[in-house]
Protein backbone atom coordinates (compact mmCIF):
# COMPACT_ATOMS: atom_id res chain seq x y z
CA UNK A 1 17.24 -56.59 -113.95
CA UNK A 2 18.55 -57.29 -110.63
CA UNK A 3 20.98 -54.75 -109.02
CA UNK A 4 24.33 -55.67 -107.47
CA UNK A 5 22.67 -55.41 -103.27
CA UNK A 6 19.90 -57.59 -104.65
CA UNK A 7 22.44 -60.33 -105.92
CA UNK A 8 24.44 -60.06 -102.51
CA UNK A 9 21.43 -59.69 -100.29
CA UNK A 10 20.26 -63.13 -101.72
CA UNK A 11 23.79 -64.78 -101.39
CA UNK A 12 23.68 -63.74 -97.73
CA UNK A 13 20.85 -64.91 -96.88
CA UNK A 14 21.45 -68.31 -97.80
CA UNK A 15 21.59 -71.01 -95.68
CA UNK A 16 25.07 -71.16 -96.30
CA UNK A 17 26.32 -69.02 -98.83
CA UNK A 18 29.97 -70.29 -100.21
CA UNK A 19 30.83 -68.10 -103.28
CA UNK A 20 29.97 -64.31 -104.06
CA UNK A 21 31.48 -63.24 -107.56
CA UNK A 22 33.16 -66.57 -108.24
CA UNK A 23 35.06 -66.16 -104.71
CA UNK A 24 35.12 -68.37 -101.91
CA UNK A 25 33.82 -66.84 -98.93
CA UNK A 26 35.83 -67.88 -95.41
CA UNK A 27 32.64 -68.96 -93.47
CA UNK A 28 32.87 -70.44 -90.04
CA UNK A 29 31.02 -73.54 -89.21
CA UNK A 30 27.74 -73.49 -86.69
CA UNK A 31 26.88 -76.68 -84.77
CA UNK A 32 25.27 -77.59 -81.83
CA UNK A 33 24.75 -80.75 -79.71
CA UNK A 34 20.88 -81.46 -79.21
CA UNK A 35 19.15 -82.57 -76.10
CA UNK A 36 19.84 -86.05 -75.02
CA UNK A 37 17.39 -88.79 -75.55
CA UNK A 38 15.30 -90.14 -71.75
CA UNK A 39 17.40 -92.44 -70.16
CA UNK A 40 17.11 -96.02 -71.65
CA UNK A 41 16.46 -97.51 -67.62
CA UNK A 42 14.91 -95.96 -64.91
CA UNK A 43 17.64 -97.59 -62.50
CA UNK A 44 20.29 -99.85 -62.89
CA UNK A 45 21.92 -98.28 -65.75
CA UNK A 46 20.66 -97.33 -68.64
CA UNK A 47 22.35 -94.54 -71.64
CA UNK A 48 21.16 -92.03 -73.68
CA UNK A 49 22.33 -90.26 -76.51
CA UNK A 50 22.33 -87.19 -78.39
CA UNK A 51 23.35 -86.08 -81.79
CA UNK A 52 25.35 -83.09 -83.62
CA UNK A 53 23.47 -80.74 -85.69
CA UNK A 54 25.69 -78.72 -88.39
CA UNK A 55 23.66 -75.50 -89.21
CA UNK A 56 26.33 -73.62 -91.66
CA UNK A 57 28.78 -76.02 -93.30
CA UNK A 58 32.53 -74.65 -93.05
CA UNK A 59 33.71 -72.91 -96.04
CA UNK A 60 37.01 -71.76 -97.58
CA UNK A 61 39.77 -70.77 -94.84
CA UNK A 62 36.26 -71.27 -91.77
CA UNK A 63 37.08 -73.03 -88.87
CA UNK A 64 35.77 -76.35 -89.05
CA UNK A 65 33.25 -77.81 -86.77
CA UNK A 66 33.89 -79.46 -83.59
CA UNK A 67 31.89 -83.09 -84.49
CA UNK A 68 30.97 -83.95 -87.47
CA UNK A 69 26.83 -83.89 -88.58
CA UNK A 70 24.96 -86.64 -86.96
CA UNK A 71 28.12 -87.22 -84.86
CA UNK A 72 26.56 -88.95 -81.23
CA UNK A 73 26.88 -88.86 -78.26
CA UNK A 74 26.27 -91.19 -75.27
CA UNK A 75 26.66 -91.24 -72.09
CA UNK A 76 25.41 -93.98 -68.34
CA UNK A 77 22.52 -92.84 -66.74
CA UNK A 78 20.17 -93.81 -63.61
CA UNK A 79 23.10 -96.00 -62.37
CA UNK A 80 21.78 -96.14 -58.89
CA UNK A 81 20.80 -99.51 -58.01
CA UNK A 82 17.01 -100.76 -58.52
CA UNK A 83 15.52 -101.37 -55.28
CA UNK A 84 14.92 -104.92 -54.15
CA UNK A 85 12.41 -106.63 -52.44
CA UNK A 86 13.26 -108.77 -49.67
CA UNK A 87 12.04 -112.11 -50.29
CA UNK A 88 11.51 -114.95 -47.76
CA UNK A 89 9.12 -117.68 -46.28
CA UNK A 90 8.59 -119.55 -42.96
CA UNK A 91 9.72 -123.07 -44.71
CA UNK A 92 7.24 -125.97 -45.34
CA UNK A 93 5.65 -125.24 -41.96
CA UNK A 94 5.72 -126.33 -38.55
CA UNK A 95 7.86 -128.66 -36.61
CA UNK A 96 6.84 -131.62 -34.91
CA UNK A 97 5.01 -131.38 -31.67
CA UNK A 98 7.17 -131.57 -28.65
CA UNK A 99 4.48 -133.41 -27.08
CA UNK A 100 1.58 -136.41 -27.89
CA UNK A 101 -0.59 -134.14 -25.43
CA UNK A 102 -0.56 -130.04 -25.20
CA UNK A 103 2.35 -129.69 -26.25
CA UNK A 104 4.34 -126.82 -28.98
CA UNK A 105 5.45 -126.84 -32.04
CA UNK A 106 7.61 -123.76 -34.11
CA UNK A 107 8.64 -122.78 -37.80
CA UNK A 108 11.28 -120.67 -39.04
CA UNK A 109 12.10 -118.05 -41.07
CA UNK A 110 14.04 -117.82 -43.72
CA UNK A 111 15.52 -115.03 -46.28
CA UNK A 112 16.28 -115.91 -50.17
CA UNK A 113 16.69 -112.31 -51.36
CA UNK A 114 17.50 -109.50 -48.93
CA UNK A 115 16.28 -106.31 -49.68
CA UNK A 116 18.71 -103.78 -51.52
CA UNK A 117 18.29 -100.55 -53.18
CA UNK A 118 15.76 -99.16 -50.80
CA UNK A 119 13.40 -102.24 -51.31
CA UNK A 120 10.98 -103.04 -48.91
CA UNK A 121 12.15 -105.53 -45.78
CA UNK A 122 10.69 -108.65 -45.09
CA UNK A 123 8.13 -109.24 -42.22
CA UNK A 124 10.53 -111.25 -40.15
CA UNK A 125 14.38 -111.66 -39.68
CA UNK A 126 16.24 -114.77 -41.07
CA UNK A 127 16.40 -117.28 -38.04
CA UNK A 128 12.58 -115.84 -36.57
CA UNK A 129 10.71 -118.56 -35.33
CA UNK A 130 6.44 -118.74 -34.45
CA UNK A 131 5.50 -120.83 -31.90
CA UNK A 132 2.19 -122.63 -31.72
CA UNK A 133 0.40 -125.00 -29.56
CA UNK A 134 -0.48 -128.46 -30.80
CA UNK A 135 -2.27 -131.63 -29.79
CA UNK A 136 -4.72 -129.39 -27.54
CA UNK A 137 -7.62 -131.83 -27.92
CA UNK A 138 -5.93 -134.83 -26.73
CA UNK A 139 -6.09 -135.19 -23.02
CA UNK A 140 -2.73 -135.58 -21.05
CA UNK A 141 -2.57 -138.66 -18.90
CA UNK A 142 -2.35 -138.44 -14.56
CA UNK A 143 0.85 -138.74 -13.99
CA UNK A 144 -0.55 -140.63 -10.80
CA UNK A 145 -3.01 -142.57 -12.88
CA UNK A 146 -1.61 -146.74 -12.76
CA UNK A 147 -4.22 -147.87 -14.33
């Protein structure tokens, strides 16, 4: 037969032991929050969550838990702004020549996204211009030629 500190040894050792004898123990309840879950963005804003884990139920006159099991959690995270790239092009190219004979001709730049967040910057400034020579092979006339 099993003695009297056998019984109660075993009741204690439950994972949560409620009645010895026929009475209701008073048993606080143990509960934890786990680790949150990675972040759902890596900038931006993302949220992660994490979850209530009830170890020994409350019992008789035991103080209840603080969250209920499975109870969650969540919470914004990596809310700094993703960085942007700056984004821009020197239009549909260069001008018109300024002249039928060695003359110039330019193109400007232009920005569509500046950069933000630590992105990286464009190669030029919005308003830049390049400057090229054009109509090189064609020979400019004497100005003293009447021919």
């Amino acid at each position: 037969t099993q003695s009297t500190w056998d019984t109660w040894e075993t009741l204690t050792s439950a994972a949560t032991p409620t009645f010895v004898c026929g009475v209701v123990l008073d048993i606080d309840c143990v509960g934890f929050w786990g680790p949150h879950t990675g972040c759902s963005a890596t900038c931006g804003g993302g949220s992660q969550s994490r979850t209530y884990t009830v170890t020994t139920a409350a019992s008789g006159s035991g103080t209840t838990c603080v969250q209920t099991a499975g109870a969650t959690e969540l919470q914004q995270c990596n809310t700094i702004a993703c960085p942007v790239d700056c984004a821009g092009d020197w239009g549909p190219g260069y001008g018109a020549c300024s002249s039928t004979c060695g003359g110039t001709q330019t193109r400007t730049f232009t920005i569509t996204t500046p950069a933000a967040g630590g992105g990286a910057a464009c190669s030029a400034a919005t308003g830049a211009t390049e400057t090229q020579e054009c109509n090189t092979n064609v020979e400019c006339p004497d100005a003293c030629d009447w021919e």
